[in-house]
C-alpha atoms as a PDB file:
ATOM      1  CA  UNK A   1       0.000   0.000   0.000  1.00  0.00           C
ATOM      2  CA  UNK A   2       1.664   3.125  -1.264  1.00  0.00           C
ATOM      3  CA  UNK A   3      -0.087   6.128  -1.836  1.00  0.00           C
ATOM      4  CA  UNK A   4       0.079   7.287  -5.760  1.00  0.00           C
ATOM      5  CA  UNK A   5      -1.907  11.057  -5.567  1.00  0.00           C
ATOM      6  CA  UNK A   6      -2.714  13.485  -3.005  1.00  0.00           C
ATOM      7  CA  UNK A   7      -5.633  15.771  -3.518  1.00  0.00           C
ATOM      8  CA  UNK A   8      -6.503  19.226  -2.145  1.00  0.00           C
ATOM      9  CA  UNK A   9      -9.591  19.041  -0.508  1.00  0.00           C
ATOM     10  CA  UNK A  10     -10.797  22.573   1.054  1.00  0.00           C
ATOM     11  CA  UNK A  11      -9.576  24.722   3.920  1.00  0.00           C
ATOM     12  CA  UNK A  12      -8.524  27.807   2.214  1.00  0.00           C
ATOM     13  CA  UNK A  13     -10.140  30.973   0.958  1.00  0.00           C
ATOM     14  CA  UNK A  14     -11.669  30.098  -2.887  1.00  0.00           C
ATOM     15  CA  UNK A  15      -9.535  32.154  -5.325  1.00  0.00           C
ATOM     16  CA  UNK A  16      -7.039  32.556  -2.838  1.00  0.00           C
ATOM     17  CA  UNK A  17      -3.174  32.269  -3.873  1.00  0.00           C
ATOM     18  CA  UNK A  18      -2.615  30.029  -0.953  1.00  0.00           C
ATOM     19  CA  UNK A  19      -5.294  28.022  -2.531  1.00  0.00           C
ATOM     20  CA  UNK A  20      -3.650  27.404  -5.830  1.00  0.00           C
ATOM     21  CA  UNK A  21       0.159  27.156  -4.576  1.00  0.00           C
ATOM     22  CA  UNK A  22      -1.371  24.187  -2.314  1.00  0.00           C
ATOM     23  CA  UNK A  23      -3.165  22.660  -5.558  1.00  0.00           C
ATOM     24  CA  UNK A  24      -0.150  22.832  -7.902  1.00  0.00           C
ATOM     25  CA  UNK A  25       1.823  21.528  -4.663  1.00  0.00           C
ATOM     26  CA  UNK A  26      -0.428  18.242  -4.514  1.00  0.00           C
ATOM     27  CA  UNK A  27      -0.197  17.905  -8.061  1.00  0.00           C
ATOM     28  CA  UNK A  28       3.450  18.536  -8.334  1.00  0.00           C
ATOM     29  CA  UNK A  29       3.746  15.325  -5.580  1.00  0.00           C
ATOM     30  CA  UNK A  30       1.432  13.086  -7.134  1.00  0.00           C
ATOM     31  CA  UNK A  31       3.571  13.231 -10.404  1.00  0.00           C
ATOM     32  CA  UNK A  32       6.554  12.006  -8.358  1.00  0.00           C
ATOM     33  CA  UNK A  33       4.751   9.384  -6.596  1.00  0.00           C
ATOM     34  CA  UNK A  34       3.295   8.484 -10.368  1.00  0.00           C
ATOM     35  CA  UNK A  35       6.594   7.987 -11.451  1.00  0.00           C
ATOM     36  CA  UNK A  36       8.046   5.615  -8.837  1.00  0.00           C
ATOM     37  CA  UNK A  37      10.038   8.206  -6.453  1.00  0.00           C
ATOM     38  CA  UNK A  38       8.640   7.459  -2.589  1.00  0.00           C
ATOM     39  CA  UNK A  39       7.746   9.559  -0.214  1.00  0.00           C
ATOM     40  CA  UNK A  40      10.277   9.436   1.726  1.00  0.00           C
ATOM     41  CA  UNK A  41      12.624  10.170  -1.255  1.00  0.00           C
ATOM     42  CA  UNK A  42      10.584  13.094  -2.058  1.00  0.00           C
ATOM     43  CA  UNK A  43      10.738  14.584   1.734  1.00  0.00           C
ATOM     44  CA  UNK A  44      14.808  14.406   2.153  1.00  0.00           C
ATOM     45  CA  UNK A  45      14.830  16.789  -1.260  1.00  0.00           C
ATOM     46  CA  UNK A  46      12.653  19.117   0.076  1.00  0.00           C
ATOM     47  CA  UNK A  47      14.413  22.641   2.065  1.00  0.00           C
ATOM     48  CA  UNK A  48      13.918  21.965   5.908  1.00  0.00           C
ATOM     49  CA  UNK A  49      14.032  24.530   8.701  1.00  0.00           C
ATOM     50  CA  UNK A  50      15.081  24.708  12.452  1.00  0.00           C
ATOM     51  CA  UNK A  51      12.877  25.436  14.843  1.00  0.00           C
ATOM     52  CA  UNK A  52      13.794  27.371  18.058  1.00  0.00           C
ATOM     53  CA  UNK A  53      14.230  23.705  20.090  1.00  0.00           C
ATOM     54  CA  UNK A  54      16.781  22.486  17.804  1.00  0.00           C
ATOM     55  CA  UNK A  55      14.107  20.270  15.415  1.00  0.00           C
ATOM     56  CA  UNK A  56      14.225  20.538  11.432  1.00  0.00           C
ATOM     57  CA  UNK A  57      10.490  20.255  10.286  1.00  0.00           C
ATOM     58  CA  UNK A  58       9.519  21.064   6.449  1.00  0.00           C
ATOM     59  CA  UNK A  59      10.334  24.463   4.689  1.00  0.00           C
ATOM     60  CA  UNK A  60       7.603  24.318   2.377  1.00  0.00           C
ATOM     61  CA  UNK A  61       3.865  23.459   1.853  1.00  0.00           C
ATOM     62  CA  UNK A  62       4.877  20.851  -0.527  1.00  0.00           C
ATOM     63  CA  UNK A  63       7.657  19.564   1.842  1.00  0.00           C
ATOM     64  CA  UNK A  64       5.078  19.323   4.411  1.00  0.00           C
ATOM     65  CA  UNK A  65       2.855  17.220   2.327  1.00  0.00           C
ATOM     66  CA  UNK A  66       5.498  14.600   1.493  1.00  0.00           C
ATOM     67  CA  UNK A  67       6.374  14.324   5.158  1.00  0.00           C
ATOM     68  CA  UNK A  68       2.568  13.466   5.905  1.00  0.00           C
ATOM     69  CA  UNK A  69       2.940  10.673   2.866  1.00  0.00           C
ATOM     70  CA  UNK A  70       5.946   8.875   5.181  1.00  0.00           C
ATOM     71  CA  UNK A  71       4.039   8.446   8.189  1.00  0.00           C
ATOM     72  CA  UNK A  72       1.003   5.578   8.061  1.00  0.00           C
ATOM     73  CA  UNK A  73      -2.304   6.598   8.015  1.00  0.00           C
ATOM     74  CA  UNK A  74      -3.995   5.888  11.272  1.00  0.00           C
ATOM     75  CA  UNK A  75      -6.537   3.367   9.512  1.00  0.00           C
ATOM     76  CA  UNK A  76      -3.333   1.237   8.299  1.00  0.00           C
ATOM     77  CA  UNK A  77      -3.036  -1.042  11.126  1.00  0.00           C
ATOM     78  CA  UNK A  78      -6.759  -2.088  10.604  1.00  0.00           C
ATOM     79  CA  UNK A  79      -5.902  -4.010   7.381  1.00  0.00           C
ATOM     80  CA  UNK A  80      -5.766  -7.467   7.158  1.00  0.00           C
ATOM     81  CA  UNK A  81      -2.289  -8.991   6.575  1.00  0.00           C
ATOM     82  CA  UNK A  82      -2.187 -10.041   3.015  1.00  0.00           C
ATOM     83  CA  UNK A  83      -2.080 -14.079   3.145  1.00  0.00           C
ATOM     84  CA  UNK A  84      -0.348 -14.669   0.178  1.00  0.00           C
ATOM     85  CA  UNK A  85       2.495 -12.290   1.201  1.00  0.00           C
END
């Protein structure tokens, strides 16, 4: 299970250039993950900053969305175990 597309969903102001930098961002990642690169490939290319404790978190919008792609979705551990391996 590896996610292949990330959508923008709602949360900003419609029209709003926040709006449309966070679409192009999703669609920007999606193309990656289309084309084989992981998440977690994706994530260590993206600019990181400190934060005031010492902690490097994502620089960007689309950094921050590749970071959410390398963490599990909380529903994952409710999926059977594939029998056949």
């Amino acid at each position: 299970m590896r996610p292949i597309e990330v959508f923008y969903a709602e949360g900003f102001r419609s029209g709003a250039d926040l709006e449309f930098l966070t679409q192009d961002a999703c669609v920007l990642v999606s193309l990656l993950l289309q084309h084989g690169v992981a998440p977690a490939r994706i994530a260590a290319s993206m600019a990181t900053r400190e934060t005031h404790d010492g902690q490097h978190v994502p620089g960007s919008l689309a950094g921050t969305i590749a970071a959410e792609l390398t963490r599990p979705p909380a529903w994952a551990d409710e999926i059977p175990a594939d029998p056949e391996g």
